[in-house]
C-alpha atoms as a PDB file:
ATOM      1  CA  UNK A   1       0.000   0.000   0.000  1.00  0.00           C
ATOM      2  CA  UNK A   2       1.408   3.539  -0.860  1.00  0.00           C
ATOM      3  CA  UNK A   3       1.932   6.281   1.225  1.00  0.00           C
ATOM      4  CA  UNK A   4      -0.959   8.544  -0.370  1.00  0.00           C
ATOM      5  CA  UNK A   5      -3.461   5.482  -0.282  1.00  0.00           C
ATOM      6  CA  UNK A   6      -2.562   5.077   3.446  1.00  0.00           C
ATOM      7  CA  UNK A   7      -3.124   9.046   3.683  1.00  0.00           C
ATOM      8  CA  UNK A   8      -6.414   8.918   1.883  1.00  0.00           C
ATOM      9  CA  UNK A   9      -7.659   5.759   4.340  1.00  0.00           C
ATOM     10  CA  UNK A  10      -6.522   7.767   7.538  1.00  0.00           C
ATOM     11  CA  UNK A  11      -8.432  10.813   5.936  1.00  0.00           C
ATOM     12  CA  UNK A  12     -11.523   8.661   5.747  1.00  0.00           C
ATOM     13  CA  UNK A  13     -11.242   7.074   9.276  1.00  0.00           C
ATOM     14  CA  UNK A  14     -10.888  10.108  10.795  1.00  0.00           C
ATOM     15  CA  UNK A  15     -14.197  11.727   8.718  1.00  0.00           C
ATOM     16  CA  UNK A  16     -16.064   8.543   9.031  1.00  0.00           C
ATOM     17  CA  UNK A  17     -15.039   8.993  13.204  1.00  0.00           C
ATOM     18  CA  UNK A  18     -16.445  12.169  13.447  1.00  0.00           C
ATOM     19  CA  UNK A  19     -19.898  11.440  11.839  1.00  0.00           C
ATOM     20  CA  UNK A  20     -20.318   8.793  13.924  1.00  0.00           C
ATOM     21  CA  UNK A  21     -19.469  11.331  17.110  1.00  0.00           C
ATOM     22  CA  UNK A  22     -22.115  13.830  15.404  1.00  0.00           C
ATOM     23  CA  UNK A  23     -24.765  11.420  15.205  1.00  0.00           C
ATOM     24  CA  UNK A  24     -24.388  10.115  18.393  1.00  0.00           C
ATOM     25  CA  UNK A  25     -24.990  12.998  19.881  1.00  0.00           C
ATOM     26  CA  UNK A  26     -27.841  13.782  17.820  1.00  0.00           C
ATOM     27  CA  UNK A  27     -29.721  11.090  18.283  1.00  0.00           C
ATOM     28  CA  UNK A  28     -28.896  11.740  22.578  1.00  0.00           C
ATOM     29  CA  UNK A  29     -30.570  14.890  22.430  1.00  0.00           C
ATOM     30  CA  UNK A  30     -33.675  13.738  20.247  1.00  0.00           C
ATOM     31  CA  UNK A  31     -34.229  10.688  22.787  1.00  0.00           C
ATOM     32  CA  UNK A  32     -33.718  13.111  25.816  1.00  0.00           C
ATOM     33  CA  UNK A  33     -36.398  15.834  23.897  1.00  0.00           C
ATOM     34  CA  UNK A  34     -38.413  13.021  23.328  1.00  0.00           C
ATOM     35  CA  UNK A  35     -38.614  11.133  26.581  1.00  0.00           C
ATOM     36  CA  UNK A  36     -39.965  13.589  28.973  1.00  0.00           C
ATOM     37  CA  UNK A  37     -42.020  12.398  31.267  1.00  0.00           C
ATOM     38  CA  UNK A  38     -45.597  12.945  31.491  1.00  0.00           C
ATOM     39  CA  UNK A  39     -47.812  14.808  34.389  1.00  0.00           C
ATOM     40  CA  UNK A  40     -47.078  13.518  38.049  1.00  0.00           C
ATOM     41  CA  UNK A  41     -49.119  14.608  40.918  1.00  0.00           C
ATOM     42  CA  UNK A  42     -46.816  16.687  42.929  1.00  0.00           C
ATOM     43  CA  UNK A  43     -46.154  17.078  46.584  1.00  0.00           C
ATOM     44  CA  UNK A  44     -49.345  19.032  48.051  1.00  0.00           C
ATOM     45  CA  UNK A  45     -46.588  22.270  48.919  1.00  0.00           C
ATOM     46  CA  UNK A  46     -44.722  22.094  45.357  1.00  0.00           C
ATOM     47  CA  UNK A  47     -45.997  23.600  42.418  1.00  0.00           C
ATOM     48  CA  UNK A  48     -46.375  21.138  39.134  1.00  0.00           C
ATOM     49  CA  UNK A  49     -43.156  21.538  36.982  1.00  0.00           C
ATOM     50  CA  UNK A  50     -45.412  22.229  33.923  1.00  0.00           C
ATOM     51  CA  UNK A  51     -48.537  24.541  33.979  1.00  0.00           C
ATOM     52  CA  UNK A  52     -50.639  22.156  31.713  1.00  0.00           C
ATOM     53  CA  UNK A  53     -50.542  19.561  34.102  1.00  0.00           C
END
């Protein structure tokens, strides 16, 4: 294997790496947006973290 095809593979991991990072993290936030909880009945002196509920 040549020195620019080793280059060019290295190039690739690295790109391929990172896209893997970004969607990781995407797909952390959308599950965390996604999986809030629903309405709880509060303690009787706390307030209800959500005015809808």
């Amino acid at each position: 294997m040549n020195p620019s095809m080793q280059k060019r593979l290295a190039i690739l991991g690295a790109v391929l790496s990172a896209a893997l990072f970004v969607a990781a993290n995407i797909h952390l936030i959308t599950v965390a947006l996604r999986s809030q909880s629903g309405c709880v009945v509060p303690a009787p002196d706390k307030p209800p973290a959500r005015r809808v509920c």
